[in-house]
N, C-alpha and C. Protein backbone atom coordinates (compact mmCIF):
# COMPACT_ATOMS: atom_id res chain seq x y z
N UNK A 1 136.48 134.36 105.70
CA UNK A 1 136.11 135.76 105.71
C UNK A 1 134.70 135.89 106.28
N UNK A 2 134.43 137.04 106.77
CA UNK A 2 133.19 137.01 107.69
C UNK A 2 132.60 138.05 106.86
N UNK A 3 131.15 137.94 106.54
CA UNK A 3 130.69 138.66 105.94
C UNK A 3 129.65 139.27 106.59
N UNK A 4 130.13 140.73 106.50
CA UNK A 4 129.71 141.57 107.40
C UNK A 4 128.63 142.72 107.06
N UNK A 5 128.39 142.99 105.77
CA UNK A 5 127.72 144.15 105.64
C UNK A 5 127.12 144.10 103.73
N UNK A 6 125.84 144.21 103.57
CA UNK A 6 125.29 144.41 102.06
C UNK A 6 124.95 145.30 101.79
N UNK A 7 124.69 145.95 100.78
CA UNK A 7 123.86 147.03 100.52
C UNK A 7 123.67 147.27 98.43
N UNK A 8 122.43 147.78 97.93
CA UNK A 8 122.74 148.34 96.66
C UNK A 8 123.15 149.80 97.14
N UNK A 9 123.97 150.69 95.80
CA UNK A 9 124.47 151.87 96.24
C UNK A 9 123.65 152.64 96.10
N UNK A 10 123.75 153.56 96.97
CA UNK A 10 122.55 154.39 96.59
C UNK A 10 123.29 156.20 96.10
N UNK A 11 121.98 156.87 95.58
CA UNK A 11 122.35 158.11 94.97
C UNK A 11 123.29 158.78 95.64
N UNK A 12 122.89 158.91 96.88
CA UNK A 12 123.84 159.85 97.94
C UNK A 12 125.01 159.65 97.98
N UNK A 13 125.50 158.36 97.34
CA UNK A 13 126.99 158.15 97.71
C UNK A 13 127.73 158.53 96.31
N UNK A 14 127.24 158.72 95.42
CA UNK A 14 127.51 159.15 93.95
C UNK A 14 127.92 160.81 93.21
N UNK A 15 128.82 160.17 92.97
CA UNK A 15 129.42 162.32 92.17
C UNK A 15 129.62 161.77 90.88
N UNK A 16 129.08 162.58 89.96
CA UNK A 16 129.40 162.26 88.38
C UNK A 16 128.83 160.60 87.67
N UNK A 17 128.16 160.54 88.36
CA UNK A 17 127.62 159.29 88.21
C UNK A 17 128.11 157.77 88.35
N UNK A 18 128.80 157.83 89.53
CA UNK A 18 129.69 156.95 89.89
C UNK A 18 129.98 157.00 91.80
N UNK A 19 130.13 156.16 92.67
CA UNK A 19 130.22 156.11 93.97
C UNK A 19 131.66 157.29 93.74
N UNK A 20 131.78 157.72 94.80
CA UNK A 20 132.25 159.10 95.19
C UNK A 20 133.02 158.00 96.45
N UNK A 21 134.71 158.77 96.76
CA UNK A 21 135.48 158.08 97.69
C UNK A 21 134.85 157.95 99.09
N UNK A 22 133.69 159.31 99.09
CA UNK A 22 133.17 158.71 100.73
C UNK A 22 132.54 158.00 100.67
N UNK A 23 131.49 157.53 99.68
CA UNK A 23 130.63 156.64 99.20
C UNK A 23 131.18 154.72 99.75
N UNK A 24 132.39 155.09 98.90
CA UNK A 24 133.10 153.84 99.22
C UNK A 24 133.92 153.82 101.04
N UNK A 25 134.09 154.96 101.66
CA UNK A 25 134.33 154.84 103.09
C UNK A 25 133.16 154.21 103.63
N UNK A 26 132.33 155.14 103.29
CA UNK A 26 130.80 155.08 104.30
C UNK A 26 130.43 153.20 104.11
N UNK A 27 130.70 152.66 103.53
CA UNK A 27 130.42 151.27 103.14
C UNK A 27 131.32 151.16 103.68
N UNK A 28 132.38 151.09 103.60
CA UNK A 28 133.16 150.03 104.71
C UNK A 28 133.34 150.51 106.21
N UNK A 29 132.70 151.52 106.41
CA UNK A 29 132.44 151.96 108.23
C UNK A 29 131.28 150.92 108.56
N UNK A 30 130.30 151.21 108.00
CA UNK A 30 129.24 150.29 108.36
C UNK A 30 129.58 148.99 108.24
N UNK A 31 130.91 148.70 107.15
CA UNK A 31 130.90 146.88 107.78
C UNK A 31 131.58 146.66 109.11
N UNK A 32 132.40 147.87 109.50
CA UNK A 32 133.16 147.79 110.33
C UNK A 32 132.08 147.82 111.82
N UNK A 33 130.89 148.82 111.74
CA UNK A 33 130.35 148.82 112.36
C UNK A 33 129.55 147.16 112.67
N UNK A 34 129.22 146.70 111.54
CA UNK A 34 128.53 145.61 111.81
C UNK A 34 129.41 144.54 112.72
N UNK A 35 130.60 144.43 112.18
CA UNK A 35 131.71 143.46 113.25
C UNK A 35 131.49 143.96 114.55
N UNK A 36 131.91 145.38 115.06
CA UNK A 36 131.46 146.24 116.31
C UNK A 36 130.77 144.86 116.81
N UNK A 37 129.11 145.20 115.95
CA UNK A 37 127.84 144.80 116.67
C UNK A 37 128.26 143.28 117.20
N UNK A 38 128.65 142.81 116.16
CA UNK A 38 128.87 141.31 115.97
C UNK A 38 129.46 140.39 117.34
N UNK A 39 130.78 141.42 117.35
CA UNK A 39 131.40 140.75 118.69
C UNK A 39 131.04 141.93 120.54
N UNK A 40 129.76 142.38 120.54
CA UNK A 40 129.83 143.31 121.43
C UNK A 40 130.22 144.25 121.85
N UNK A 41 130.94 145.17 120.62
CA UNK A 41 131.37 146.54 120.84
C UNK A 41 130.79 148.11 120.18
N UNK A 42 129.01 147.56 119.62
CA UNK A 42 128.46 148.03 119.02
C UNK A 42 127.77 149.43 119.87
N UNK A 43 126.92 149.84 119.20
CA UNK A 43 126.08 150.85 119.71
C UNK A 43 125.64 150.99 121.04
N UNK A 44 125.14 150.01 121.92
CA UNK A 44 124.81 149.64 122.96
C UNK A 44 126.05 149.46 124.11
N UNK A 45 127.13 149.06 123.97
CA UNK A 45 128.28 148.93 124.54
C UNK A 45 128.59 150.73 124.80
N UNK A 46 129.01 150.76 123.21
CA UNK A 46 129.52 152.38 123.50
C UNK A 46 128.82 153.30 124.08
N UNK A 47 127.46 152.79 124.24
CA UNK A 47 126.59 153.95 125.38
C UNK A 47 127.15 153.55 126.84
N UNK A 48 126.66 152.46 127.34
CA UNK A 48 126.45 151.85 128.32
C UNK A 48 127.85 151.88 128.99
N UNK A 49 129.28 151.54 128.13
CA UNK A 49 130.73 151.68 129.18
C UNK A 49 131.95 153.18 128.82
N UNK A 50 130.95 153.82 127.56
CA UNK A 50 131.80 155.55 126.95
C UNK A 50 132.83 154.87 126.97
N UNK A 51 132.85 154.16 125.92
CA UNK A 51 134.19 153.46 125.24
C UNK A 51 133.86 153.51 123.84
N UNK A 52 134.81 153.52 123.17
CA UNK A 52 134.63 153.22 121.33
C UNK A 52 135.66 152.73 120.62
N UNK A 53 135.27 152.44 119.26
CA UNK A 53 136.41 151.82 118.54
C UNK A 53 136.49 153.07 117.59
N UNK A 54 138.23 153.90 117.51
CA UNK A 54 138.21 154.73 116.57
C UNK A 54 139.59 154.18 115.46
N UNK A 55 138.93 154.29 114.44
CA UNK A 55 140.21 153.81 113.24
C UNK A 55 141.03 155.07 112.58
N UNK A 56 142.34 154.33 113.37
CA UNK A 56 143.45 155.44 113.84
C UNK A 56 144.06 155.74 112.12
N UNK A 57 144.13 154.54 110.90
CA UNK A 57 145.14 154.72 110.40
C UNK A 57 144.06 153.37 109.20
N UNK A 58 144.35 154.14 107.64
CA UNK A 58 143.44 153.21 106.75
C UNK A 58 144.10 153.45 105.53
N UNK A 59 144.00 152.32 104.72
CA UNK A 59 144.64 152.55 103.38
C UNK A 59 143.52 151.49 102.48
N UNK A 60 142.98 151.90 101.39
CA UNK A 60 142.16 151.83 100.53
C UNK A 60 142.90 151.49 99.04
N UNK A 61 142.12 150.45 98.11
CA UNK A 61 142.21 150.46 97.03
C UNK A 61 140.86 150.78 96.38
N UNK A 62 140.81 151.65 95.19
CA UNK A 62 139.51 151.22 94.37
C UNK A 62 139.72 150.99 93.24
N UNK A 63 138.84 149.57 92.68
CA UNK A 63 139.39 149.01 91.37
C UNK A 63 138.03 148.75 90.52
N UNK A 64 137.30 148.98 90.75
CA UNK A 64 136.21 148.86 90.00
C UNK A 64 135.36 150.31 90.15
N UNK A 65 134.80 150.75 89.34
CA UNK A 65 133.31 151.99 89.58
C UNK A 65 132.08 151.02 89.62
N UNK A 66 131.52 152.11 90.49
CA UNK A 66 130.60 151.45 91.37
C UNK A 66 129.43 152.66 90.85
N UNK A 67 128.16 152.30 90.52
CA UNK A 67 126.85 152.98 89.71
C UNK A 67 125.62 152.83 90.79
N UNK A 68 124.83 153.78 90.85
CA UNK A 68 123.63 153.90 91.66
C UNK A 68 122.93 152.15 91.33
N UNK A 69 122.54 151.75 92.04
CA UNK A 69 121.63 150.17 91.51
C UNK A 69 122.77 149.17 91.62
N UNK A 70 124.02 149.23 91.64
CA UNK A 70 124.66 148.15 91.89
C UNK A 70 124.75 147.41 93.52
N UNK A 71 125.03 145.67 93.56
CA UNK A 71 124.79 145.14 94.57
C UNK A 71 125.71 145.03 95.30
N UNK A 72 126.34 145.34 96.62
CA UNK A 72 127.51 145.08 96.73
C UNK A 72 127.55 144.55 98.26
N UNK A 73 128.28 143.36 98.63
CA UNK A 73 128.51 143.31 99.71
C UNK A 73 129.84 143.01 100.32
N UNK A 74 130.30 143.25 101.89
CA UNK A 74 131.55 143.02 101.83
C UNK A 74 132.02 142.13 102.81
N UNK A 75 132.83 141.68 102.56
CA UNK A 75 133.57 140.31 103.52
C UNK A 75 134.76 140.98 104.50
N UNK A 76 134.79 140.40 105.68
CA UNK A 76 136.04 141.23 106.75
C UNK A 76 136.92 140.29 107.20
N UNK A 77 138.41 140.46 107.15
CA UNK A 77 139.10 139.71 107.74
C UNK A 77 139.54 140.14 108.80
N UNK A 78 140.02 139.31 109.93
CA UNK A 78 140.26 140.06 110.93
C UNK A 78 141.51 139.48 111.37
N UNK A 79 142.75 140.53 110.96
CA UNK A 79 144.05 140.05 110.46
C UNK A 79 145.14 139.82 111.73
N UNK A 80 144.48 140.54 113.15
CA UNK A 80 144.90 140.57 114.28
C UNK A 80 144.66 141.16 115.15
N UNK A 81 144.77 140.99 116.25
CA UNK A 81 143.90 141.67 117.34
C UNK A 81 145.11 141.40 118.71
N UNK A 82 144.96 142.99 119.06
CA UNK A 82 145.80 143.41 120.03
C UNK A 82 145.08 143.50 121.74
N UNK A 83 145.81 143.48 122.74
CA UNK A 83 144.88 144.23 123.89
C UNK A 83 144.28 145.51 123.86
N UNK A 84 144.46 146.19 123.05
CA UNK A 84 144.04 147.56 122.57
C UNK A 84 143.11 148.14 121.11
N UNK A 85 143.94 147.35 119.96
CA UNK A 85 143.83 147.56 119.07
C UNK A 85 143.20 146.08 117.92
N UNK A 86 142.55 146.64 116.69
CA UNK A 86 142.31 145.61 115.64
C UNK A 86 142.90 146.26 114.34
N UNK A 87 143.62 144.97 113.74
CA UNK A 87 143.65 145.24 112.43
C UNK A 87 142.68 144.33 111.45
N UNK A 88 142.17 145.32 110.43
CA UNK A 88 141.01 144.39 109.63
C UNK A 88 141.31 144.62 108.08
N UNK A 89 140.72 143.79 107.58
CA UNK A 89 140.68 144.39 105.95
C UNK A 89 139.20 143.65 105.48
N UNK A 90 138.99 144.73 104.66
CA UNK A 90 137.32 144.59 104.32
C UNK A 90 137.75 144.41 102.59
N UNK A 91 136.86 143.49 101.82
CA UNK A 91 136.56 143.47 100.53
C UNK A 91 135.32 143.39 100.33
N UNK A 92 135.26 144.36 99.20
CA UNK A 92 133.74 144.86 98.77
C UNK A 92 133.71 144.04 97.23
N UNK A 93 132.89 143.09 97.38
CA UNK A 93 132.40 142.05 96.58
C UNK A 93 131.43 142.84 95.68
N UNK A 94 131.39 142.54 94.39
CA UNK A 94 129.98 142.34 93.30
C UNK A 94 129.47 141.23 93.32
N UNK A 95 128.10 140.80 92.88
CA UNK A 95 127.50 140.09 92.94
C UNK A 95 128.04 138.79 92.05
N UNK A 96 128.64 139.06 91.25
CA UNK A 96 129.51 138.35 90.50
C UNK A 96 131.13 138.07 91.46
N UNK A 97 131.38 138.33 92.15
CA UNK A 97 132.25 137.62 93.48
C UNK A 97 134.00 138.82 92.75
N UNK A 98 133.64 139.82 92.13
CA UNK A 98 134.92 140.46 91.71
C UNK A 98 135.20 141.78 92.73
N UNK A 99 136.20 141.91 92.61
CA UNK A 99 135.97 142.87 93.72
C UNK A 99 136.14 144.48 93.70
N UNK A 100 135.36 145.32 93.86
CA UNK A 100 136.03 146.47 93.60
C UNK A 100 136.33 147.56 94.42
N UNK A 101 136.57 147.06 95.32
CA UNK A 101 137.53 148.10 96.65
C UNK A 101 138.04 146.77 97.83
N UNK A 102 138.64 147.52 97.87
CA UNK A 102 139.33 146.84 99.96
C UNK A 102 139.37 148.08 100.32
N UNK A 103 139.47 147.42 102.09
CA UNK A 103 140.07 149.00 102.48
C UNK A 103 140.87 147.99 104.28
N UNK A 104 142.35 148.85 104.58
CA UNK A 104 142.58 147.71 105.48
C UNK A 104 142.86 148.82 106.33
N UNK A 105 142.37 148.29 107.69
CA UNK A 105 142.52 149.61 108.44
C UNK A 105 142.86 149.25 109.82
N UNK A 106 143.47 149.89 110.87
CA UNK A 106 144.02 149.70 112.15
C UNK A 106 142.84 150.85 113.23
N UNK A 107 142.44 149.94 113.81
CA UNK A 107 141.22 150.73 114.71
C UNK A 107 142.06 150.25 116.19
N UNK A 108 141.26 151.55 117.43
CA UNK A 108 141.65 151.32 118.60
C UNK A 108 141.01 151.42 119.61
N UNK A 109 140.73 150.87 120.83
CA UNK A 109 139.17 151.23 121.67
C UNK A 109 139.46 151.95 122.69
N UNK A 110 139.36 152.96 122.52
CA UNK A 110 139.26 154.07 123.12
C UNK A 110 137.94 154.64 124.81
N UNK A 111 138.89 154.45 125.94
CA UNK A 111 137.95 155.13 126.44
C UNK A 111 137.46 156.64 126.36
N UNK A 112 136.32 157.09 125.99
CA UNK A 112 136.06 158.01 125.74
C UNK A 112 136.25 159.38 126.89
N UNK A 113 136.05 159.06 127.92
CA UNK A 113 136.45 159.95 129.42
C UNK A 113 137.96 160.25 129.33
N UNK A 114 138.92 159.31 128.98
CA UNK A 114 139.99 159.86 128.92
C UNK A 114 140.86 160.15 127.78
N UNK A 115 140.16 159.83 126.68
CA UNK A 115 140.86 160.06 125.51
C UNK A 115 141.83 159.13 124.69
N UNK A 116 142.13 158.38 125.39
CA UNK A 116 143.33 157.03 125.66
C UNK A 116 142.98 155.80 125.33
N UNK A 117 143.57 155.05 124.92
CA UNK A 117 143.67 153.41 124.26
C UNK A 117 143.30 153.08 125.60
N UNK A 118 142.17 151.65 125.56
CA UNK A 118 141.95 150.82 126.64
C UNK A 118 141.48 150.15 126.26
N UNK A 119 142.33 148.74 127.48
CA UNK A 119 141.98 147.13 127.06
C UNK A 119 140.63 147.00 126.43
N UNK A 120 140.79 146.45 125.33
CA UNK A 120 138.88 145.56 124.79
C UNK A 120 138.69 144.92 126.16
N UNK A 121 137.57 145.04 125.89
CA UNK A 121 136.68 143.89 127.05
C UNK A 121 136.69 142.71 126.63
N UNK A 122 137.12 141.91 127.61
CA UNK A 122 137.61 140.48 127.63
C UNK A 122 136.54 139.36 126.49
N UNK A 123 134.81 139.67 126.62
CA UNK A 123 134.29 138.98 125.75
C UNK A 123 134.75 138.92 123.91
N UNK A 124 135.10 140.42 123.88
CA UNK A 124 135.19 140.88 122.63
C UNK A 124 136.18 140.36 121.94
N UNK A 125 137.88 140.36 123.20
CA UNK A 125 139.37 140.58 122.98
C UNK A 125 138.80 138.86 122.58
N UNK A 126 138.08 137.87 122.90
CA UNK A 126 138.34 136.64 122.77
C UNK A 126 137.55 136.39 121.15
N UNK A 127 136.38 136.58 121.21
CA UNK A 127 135.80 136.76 120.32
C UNK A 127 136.81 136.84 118.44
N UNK A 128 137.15 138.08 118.52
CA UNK A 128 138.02 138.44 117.59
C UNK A 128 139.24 137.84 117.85
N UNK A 129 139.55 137.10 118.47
CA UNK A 129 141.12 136.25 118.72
C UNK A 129 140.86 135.18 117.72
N UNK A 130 139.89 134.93 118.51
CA UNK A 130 139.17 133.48 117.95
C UNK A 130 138.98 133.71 115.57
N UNK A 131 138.43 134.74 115.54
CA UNK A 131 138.08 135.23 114.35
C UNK A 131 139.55 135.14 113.48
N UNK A 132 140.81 135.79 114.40
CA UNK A 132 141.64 136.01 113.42
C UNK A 132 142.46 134.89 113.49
N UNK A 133 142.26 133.93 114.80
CA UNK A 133 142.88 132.91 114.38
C UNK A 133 142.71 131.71 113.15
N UNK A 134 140.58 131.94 112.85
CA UNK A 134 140.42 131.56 111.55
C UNK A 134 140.92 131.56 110.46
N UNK A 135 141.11 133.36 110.40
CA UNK A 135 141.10 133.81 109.25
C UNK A 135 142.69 133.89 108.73
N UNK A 136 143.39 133.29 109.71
CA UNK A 136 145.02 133.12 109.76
C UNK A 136 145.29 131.99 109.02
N UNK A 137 144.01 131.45 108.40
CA UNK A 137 144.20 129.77 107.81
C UNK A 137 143.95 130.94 106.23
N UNK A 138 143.60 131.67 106.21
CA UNK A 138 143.22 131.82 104.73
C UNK A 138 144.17 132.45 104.09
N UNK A 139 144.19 132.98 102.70
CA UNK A 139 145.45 133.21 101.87
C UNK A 139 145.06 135.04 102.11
N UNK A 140 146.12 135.96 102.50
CA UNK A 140 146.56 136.83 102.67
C UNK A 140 146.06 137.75 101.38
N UNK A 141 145.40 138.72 101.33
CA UNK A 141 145.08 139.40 99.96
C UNK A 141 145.96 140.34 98.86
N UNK A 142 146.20 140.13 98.30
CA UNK A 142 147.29 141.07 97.71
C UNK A 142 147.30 142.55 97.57
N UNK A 143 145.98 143.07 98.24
CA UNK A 143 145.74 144.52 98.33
C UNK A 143 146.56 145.03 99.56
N UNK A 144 147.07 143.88 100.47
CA UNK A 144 146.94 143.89 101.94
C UNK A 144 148.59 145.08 102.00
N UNK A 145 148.64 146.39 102.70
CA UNK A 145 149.56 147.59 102.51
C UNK A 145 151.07 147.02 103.43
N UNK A 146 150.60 146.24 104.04
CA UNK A 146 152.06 145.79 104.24
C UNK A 146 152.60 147.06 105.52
N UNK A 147 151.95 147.79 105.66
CA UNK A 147 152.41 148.48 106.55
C UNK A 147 151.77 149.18 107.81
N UNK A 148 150.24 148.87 108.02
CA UNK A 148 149.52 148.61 109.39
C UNK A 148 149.76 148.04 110.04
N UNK A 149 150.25 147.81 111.29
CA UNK A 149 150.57 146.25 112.28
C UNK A 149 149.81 147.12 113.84
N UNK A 150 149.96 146.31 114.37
CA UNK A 150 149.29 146.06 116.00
C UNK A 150 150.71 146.61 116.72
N UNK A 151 151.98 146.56 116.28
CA UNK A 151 152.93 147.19 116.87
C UNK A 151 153.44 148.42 116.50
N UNK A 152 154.00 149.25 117.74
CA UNK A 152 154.31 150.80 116.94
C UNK A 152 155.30 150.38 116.04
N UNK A 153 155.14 151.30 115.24
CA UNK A 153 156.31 151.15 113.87
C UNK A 153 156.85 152.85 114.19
N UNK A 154 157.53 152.40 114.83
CA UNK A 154 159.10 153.85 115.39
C UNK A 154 160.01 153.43 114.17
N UNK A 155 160.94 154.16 113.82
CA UNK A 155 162.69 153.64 113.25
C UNK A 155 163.07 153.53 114.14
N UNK A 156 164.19 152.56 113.80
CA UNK A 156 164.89 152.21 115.05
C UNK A 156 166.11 153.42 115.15
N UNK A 157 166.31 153.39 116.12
CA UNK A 157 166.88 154.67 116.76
C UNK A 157 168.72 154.40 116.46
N UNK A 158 169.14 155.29 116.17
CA UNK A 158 170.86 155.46 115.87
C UNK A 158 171.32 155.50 117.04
């Protein structure tokens, strides 16, 4: 697992005295963002070629509450990678190694001029090949929805 992103929580992400569901998005965008950075599809890319990565489709668990002052960081797997598209799943660790959210989500890189899915750039598409072929050695998480994939999921037709 690649560990991608830390933070304590802070007030802003809190309703009723407890992290609030965007609270827990906004933490796992930024890990997502940090992978971005990681393999070259970060901030600087998306200026420089008006391309982006947008996450088409996400499914979330939360299993722990999460309090202003707590430490949390999160680990990313990177479960497969398409000519177009990534699938990832993020776990948000306590400092004590328990976990209290995932979130697994199907992102797509988008050129921005036309609106439309387009090939990753070849450094990146290898990059993250390479990542999920790692992470293809490790044991599968049991949060994991079973129903994101890299292929369209149509019914099959009568």
């Amino acid at each position: 697992m690649y560990s991608t992103f830390a933070t304590p929580i802070r007030s802003e992400w809190t309703t009723n005295g407890h992290v609030n569901i965007g609270g827990y998005m906004n933490i796992f965008d930024q890990a997502t963002d940090a992978l971005r950075e990681h393999v070259g599809l970060g901030r600087a890319y998306s200026a420089a070629m008006n391309c982006g990565v947008y996450v088409v489709e996400v499914h979330a668990t939360l299993s722990r509450e999460l309090c202003v002052g707590d430490e949390v960081r999160v680990g990313t797997l990177v479960l497969g990678v398409g000519s177009k598209r990534l699938h990832l799943f993020h776990s948000m660790l306590l400092s004590d190694g328990s976990t209290a959210a995932t979130n697994e989500l199907l992102a797509v890189h988008v050129k921005r001029a036309t609106g439309r899915a387009a090939p990753l750039p070849e450094h990146a598409f290898h990059l993250l090949s390479d990542m999920a072929e790692m992470h293809a050695a490790l044991p599968l998480p049991a949060e994991i929805c079973g129903r994101i994939t890299l292929g369209k999921s149509r019914p099959a037709e009568a």
